[in-house]
C-alpha atoms as a PDB file:
ATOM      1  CA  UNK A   1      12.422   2.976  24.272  1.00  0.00           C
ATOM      2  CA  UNK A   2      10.460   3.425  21.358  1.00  0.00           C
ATOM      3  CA  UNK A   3      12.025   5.177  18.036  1.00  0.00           C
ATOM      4  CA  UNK A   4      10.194   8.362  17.544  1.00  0.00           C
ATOM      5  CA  UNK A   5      12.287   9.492  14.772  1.00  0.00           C
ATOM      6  CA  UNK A   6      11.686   9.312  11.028  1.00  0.00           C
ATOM      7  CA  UNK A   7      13.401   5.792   9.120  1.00  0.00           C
ATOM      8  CA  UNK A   8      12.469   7.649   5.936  1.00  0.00           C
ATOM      9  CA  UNK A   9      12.481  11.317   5.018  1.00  0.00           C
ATOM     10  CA  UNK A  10      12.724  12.913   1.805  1.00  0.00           C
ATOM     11  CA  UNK A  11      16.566  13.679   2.133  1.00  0.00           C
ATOM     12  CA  UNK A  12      17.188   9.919   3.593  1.00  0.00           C
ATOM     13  CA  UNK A  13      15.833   6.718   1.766  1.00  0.00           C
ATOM     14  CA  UNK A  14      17.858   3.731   2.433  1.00  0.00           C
ATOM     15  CA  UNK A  15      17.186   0.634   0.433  1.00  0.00           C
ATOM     16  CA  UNK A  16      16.692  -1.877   3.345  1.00  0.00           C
ATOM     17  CA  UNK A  17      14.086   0.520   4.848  1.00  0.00           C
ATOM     18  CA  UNK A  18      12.473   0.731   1.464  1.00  0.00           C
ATOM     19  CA  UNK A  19      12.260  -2.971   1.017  1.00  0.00           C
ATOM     20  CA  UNK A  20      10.808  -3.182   4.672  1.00  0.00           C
ATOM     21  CA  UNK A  21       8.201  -0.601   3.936  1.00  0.00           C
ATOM     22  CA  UNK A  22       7.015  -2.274   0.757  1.00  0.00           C
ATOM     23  CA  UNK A  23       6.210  -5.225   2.692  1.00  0.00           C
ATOM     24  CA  UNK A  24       4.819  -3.861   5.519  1.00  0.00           C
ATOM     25  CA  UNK A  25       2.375  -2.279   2.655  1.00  0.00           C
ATOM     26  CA  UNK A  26       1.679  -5.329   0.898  1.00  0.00           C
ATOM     27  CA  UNK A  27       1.167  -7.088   3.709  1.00  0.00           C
ATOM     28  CA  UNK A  28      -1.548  -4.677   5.518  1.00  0.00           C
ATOM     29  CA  UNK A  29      -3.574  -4.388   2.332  1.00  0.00           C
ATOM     30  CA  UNK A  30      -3.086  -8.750   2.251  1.00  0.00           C
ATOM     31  CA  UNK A  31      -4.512  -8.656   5.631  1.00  0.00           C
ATOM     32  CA  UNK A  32      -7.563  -6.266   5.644  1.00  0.00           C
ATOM     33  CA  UNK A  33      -8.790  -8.200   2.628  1.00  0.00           C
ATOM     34  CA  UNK A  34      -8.838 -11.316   4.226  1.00  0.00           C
ATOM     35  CA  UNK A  35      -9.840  -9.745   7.535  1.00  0.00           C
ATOM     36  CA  UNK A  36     -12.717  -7.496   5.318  1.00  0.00           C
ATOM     37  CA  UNK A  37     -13.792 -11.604   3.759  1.00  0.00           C
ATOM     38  CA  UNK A  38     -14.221 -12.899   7.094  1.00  0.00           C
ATOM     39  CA  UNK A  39     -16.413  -9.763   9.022  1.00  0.00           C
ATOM     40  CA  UNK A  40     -19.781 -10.541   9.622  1.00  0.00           C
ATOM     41  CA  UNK A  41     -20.865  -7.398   8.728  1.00  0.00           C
ATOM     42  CA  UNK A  42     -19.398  -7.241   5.164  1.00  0.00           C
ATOM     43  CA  UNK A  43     -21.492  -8.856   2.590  1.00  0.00           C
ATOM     44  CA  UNK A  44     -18.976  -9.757   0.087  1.00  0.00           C
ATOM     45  CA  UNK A  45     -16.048 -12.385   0.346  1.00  0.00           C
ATOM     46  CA  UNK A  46     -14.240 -11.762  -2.628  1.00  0.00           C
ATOM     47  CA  UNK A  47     -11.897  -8.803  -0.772  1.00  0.00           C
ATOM     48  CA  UNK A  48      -8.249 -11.473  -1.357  1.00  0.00           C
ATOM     49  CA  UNK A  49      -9.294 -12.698  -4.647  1.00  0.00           C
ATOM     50  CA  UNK A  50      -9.619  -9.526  -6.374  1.00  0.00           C
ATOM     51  CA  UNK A  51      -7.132  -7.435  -4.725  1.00  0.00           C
ATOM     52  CA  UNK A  52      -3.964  -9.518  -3.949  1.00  0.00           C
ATOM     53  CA  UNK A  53      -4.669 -12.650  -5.903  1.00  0.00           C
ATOM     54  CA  UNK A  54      -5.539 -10.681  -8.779  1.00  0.00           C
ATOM     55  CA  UNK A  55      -3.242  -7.805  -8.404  1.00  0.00           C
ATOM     56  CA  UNK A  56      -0.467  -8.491  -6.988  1.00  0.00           C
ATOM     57  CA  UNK A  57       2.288  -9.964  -9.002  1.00  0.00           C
ATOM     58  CA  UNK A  58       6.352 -11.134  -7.244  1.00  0.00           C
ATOM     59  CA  UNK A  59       7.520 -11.542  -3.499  1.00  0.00           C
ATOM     60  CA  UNK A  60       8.851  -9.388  -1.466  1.00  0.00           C
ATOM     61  CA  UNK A  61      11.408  -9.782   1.571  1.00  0.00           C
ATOM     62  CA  UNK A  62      12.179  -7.802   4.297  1.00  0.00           C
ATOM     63  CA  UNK A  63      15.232  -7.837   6.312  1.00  0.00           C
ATOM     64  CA  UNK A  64      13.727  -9.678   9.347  1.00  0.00           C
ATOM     65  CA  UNK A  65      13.155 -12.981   6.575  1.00  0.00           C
ATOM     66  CA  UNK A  66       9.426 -12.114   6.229  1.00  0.00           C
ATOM     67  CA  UNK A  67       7.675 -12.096   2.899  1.00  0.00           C
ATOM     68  CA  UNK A  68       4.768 -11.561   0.873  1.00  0.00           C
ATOM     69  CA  UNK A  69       4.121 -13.678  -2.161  1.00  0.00           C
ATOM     70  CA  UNK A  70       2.249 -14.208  -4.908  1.00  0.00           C
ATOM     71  CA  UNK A  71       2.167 -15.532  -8.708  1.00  0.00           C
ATOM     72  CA  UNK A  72       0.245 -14.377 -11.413  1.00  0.00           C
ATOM     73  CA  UNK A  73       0.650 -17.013 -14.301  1.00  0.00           C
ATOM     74  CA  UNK A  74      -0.903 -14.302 -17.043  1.00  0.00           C
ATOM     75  CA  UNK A  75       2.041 -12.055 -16.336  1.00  0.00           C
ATOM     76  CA  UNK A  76       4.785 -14.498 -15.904  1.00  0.00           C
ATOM     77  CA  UNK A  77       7.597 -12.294 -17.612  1.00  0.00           C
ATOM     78  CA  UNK A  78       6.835  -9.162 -15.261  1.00  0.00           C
ATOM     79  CA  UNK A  79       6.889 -11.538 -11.832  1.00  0.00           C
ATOM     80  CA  UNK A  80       9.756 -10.566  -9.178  1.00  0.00           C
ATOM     81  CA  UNK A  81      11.581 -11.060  -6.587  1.00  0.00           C
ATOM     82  CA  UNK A  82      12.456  -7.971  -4.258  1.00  0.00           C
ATOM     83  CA  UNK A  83      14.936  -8.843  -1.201  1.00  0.00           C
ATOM     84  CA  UNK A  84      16.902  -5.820   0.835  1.00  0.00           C
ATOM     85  CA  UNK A  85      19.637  -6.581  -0.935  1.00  0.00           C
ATOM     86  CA  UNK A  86      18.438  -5.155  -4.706  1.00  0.00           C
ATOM     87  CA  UNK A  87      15.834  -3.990  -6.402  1.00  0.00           C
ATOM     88  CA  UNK A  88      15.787  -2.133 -10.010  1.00  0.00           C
ATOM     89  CA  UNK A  89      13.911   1.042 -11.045  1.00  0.00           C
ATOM     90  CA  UNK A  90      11.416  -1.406 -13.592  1.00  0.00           C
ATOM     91  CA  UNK A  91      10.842  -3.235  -9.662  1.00  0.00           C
ATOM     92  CA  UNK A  92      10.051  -0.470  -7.876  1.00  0.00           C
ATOM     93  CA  UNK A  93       8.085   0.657 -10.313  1.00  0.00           C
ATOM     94  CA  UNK A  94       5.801  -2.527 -10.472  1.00  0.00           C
ATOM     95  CA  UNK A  95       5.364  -2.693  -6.847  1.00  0.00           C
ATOM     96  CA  UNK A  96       4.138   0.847  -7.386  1.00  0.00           C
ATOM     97  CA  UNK A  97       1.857   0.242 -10.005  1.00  0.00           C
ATOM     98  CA  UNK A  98      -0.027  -2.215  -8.371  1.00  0.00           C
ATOM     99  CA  UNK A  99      -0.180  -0.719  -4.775  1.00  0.00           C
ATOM    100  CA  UNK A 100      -2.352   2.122  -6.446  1.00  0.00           C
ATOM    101  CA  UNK A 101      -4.076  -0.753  -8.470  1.00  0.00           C
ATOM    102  CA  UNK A 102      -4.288  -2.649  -5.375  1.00  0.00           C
ATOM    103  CA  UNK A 103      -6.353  -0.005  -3.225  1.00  0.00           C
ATOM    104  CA  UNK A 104      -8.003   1.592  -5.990  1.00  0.00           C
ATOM    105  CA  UNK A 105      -9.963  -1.591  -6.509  1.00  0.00           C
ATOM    106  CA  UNK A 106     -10.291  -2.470  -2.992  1.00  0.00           C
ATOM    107  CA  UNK A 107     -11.754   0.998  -1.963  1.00  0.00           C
ATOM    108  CA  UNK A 108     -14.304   1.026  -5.414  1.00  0.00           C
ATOM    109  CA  UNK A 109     -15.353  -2.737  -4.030  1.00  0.00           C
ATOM    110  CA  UNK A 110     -16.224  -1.340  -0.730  1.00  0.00           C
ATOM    111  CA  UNK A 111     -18.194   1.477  -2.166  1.00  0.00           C
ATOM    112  CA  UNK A 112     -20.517  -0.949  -4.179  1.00  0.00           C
ATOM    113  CA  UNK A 113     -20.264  -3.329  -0.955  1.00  0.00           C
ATOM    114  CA  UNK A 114     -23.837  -2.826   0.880  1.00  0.00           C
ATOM    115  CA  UNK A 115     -21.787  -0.976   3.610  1.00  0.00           C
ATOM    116  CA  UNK A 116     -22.514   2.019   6.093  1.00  0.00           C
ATOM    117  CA  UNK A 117     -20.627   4.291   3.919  1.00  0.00           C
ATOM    118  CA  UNK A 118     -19.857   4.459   0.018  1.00  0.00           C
ATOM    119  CA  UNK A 119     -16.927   7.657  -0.062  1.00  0.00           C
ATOM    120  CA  UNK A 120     -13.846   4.984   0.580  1.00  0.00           C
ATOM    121  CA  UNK A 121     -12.627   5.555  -3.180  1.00  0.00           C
ATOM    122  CA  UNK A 122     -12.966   9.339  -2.933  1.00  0.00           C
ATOM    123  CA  UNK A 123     -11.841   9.823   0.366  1.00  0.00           C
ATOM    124  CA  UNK A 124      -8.510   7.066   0.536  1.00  0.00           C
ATOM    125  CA  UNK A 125      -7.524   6.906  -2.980  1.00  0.00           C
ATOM    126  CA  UNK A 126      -8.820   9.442  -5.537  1.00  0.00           C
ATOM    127  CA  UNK A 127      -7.884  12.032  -2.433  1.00  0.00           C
ATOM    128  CA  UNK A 128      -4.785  11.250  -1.828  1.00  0.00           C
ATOM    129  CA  UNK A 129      -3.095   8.901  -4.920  1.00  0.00           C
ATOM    130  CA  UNK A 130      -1.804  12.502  -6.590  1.00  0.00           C
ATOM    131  CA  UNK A 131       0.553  10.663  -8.191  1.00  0.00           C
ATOM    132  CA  UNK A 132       0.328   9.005 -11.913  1.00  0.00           C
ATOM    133  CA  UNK A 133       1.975   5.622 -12.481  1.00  0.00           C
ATOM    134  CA  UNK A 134       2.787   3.735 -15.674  1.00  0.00           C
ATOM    135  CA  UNK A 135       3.885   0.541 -16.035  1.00  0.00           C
ATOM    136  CA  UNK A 136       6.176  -1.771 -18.212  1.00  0.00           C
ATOM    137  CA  UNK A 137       3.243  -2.755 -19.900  1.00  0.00           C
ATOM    138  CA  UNK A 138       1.597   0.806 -20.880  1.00  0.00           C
ATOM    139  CA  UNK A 139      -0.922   0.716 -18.122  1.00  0.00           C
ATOM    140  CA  UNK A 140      -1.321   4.195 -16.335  1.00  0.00           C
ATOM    141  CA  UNK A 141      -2.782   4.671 -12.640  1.00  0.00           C
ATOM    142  CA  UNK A 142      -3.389   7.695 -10.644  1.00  0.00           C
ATOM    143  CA  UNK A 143      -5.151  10.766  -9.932  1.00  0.00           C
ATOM    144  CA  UNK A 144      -2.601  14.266 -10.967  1.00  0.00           C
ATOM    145  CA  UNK A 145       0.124  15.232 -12.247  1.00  0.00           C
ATOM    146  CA  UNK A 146       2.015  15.832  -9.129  1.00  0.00           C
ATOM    147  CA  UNK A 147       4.919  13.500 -10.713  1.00  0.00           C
ATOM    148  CA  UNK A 148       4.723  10.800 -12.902  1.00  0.00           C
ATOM    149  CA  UNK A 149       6.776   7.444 -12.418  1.00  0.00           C
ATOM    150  CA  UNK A 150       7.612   4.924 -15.263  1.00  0.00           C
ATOM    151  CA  UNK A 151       9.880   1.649 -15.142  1.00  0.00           C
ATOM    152  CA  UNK A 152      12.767   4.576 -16.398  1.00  0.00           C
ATOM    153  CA  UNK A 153      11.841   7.434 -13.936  1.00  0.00           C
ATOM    154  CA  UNK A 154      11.632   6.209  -9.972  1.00  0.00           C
ATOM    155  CA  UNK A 155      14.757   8.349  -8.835  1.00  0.00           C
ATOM    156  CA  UNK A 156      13.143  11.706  -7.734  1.00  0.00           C
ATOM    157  CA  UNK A 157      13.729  10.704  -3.782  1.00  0.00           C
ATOM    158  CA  UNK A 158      11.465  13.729  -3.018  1.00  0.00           C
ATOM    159  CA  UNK A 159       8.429  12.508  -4.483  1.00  0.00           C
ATOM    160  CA  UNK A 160       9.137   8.558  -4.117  1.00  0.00           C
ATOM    161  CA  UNK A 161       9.487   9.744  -0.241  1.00  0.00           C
ATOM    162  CA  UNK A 162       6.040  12.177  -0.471  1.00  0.00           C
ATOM    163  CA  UNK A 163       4.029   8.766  -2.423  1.00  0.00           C
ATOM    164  CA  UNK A 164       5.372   6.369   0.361  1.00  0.00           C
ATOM    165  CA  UNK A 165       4.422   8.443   2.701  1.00  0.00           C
ATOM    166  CA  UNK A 166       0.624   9.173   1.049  1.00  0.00           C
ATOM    167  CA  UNK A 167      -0.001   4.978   0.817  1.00  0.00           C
ATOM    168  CA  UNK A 168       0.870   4.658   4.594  1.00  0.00           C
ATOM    169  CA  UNK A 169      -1.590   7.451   5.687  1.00  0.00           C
ATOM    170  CA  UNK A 170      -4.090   6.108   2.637  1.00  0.00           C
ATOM    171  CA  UNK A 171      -3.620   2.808   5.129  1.00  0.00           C
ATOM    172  CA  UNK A 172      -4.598   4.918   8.104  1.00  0.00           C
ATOM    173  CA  UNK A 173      -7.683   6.722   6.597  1.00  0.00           C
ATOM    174  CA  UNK A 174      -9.350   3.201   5.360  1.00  0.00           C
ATOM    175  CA  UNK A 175      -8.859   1.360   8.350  1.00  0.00           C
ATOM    176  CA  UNK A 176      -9.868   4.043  10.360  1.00  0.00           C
ATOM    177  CA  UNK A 177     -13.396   4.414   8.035  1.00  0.00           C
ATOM    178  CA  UNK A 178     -13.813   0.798   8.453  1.00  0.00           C
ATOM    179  CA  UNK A 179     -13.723   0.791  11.937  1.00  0.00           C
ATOM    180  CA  UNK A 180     -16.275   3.171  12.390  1.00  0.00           C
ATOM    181  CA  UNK A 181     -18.342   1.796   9.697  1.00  0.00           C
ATOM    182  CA  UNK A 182     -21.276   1.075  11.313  1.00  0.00           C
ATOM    183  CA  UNK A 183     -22.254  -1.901   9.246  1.00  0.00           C
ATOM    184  CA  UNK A 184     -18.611  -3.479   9.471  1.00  0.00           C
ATOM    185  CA  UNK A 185     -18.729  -5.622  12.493  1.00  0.00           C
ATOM    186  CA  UNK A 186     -15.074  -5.659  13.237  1.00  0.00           C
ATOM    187  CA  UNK A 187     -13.418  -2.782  15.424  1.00  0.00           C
ATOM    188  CA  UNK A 188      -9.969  -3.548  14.704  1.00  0.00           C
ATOM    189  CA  UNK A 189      -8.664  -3.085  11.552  1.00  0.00           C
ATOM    190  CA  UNK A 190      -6.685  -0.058  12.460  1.00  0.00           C
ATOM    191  CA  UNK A 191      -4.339  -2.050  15.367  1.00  0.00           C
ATOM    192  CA  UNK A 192      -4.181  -4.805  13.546  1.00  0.00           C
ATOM    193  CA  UNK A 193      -3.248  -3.764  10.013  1.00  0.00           C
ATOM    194  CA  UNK A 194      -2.061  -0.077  10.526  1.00  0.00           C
ATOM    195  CA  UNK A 195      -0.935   0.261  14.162  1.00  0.00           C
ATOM    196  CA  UNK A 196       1.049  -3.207  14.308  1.00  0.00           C
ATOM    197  CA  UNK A 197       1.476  -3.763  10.832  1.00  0.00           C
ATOM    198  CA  UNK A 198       3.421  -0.530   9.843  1.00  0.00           C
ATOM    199  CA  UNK A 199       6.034  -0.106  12.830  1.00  0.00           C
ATOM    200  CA  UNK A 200       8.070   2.694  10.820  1.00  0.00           C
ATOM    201  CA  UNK A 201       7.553   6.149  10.322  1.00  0.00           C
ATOM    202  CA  UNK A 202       7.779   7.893   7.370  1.00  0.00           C
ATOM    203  CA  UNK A 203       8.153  11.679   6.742  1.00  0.00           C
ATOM    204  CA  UNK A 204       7.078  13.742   4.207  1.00  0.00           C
ATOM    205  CA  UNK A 205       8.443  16.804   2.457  1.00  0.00           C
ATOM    206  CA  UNK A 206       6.392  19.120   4.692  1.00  0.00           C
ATOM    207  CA  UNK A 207       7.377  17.575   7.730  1.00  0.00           C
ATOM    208  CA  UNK A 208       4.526  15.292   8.370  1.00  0.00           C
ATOM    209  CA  UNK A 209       4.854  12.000   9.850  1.00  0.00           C
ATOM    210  CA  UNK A 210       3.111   8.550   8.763  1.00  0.00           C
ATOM    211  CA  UNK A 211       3.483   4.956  10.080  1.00  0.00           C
ATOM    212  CA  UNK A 212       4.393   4.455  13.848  1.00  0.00           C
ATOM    213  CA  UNK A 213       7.185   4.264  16.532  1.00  0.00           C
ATOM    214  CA  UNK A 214       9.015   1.399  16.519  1.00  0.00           C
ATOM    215  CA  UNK A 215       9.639  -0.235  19.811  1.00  0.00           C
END
């Protein structure tokens, strides 16, 4: 039967379901750029090239053997590699970083893209990123002062929990949008990259749940 309950809640973060969640992040964004490059509908192709290749930096494992990967030369000394097994604070942190980096520019592309609709920054990121990031290399991202995190300061489980749980639904509000974008040709982004792609749920500190059962 399928798992209704909750892998992650604000009192209950284990680091193997962390890990897994990571990927399963990394991995939807991967895929709804490449899927967003090969629509029809979508005039631009450049959806991989400046979101993963150009953002994302290290590989991540989850516990099942899968991974994510890619290398930035440029930033060499800050690449990684995250496995269930370990990651640091200065990690997390980086993964962090450049998942708000990540859809930021992805949802700012898609809002200059000659699409249906031009509110995907405002209404998946600036909306709902509340969080501010900064990074071992000075670089801030975010929208409030609801916390901040730093390569020193990624132990409040409360608001990790709360910002894990924000990126999953910020998953679920763009591929929903580009589903019913009426220029976007594709239909599927949300079973493909939110529905099958995140099978965990995640709950926030006011009870709300993100992600899906697992079977």
């Amino acid at each position: 039967m399928p798992n209704y309950e909750a892998q992650i809640k604000p009192n209950g973060l284990s680091q193997r379901n962390l890990i897994d969640l990571l990927y399963m992040i990394v991995a939807s964004i991967k895929g709804i750029c490449a899927k967003i490059d090969a629509d029809a509908g979508v005039p631009l192709t450049t959806y991989t090239a400046n979101i993963f290749t150009a953002k994302f930096n290290g590989k991540i494992a989850d516990c099942r053997g899968n991974n994510v990967v890619n290398y930035i030369a440029a930033k060499d000394r800050f690449w990684q590699s995250i496995k269930p097994t370990g990651i640091s604070d200065k990690g997390l942190n980086a993964m962090l970083y450049q998942l708000f980096d990540m859809m930021n520019t992805l949802t700012l592309q898609l809002d200059t893209d000659a699409l249906g609709d031009s509110n995907y920054n405002a209404l998946v990121y600036a909306a709902i990123y509340l969080w501010m990031v900064k990074n071992q290399e000075g670089n801030t991202v975010g929208n409030g002062n609801t916390y901040w995190f730093n390569p020193q300061g990624m132990t409040n489980q409360r608001h990790l929990v709360d910002c894990l749980a924000a990126i999953v639904h910020s998953i679920a509000v763009l591929t929903q949008k580009l589903d019913a974008d009426a220029t976007v040709t594709d239909t599927n982004y949300t079973a493909l990259w939110y529905t099958a792609a995140i099978p965990m749920q995640i709950e926030n500190c006011k009870g709300n749940l993100y992600g899906n059962a697992s079977t």
